[in-house]
Every structure is written in C-alpha cells, then in structure tokens.
Protein backbone atom coordinates (compact mmCIF):
# COMPACT_ATOMS: atom_id res chain seq x y z
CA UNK A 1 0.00 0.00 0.00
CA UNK A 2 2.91 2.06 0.27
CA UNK A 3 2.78 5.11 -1.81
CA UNK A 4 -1.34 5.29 -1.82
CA UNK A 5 -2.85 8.31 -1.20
CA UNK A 6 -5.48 9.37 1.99
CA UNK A 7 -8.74 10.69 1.07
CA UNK A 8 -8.85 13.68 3.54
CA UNK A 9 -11.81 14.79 5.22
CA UNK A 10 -12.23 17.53 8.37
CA UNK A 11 -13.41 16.29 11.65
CA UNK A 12 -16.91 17.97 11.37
CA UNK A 13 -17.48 16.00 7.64
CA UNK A 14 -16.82 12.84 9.18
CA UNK A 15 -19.30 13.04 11.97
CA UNK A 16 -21.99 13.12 9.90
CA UNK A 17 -20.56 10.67 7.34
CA UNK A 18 -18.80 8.12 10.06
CA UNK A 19 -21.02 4.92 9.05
CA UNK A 20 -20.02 5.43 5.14
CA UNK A 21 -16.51 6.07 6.09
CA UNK A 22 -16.54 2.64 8.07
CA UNK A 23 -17.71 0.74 5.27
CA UNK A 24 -14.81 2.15 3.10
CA UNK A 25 -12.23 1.21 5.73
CA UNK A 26 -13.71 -1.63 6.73
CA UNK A 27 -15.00 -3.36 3.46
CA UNK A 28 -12.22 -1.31 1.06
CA UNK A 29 -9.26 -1.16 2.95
CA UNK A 30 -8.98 2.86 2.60
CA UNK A 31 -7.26 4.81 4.43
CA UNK A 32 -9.14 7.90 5.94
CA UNK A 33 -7.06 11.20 7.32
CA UNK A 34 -9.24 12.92 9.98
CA UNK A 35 -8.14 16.63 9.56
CA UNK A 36 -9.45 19.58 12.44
CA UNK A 37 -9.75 23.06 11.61
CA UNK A 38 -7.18 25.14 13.01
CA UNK A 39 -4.45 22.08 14.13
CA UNK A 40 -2.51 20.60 12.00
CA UNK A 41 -3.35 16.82 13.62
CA UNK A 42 -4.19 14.57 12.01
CA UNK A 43 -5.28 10.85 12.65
CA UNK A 44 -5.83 7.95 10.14
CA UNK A 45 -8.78 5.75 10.10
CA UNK A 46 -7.62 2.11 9.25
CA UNK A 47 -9.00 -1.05 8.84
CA UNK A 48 -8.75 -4.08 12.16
CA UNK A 49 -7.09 -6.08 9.71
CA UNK A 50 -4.90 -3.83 8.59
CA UNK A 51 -3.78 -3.03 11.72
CA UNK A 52 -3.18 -6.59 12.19
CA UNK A 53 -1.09 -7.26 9.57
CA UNK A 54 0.93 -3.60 10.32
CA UNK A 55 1.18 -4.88 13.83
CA UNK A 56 2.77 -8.38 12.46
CA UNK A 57 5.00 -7.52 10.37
CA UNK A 58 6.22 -5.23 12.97
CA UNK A 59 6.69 -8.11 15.27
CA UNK A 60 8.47 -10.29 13.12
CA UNK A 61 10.98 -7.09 11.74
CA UNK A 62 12.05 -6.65 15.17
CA UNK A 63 13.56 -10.52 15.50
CA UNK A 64 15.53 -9.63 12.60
CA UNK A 65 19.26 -9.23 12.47
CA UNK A 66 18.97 -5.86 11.27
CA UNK A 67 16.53 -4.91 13.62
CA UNK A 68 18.67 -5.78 16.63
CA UNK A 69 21.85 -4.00 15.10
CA UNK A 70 19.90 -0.39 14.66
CA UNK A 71 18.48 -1.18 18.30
CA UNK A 72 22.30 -1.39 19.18
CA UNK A 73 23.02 1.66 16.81
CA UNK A 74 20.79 3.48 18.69
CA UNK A 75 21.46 2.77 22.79
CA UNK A 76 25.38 3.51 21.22
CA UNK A 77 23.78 7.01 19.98
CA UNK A 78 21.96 7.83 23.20
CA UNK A 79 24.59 6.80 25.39
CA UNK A 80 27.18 9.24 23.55
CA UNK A 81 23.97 12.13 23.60
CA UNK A 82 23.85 11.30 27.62
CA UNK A 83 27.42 11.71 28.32
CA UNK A 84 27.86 14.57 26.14
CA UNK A 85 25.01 15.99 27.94
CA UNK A 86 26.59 15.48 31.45
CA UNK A 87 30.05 16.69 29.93
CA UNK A 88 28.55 20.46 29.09
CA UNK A 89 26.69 20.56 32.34
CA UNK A 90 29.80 20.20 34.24
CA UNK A 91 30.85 23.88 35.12
C-alpha cells in the first residue's frame, strides 16, 4: 500500500458521514485522514485487519538481524547524547 494516497476529510465531515466512512475502511481497505480546523493533527482511520497485519509484520521485523543492530546503533547514539550531555553541564 505504500505510496497510496489518503482521502482527507475535516473532523466535522466525518461526523456526519462516520457509518459510510466505516464501510470504506472496513469493506475497502482505505485509508481515511481525519483533519481539524485550526491544528494541523491529524489521525488515520484504518481497517482491524490492517492493523493486524501492520502490527505483524512489525513483530516479526524486530527478531531480525537488522533490527537488533539499529536497536544497538541506537542505545550507542543515546549513550554518547547522555554523556555529552553530562560533559557540558559540568561547570
């Protein structure tokens, strides 16, 4: 799905629209960006199952090899951010 579009539609559209916007998620697969007048958040209606399969592939990705070297990468990063950190505070 990567690369799809979001149909877009403000927060006070989708009230009154919410049970044809769950049959297009729901039955479709779309992908629905809730938008709010005056913020600039947003939130994306998906489908259960396509949660599901986000949330699996997730899972398996972070058994990988790779997964556990960027996890690595990254405590290596933070510690060097931490003791940088304490290094400037020292007067």
């Amino acid at each position: 799905m990567s690369g799809q579009s979001f149909q877009s539609i403000d927060l006070d559209q989708a009230g009154g629209a919410l049970a044809r916007l769950h049959q297009q998620v729901a039955e479709q697969h779309h992908r629905i960006e809730i938008t709010r007048v005056g913020t600039d958040q947003r939130c994306i209606l998906i489908s259960k199952s396509e949660l599901d399969s986000l949330e699996h592939a997730l899972e398996i990705l972070s058994t990988t090899d790779s997964a556990g070297i960027m996890r690595g990468e990254l405590l290596r990063i933070a510690q060097e951010v931490s003791v940088s950190g304490r290094a400037l505070a020292t007067p």
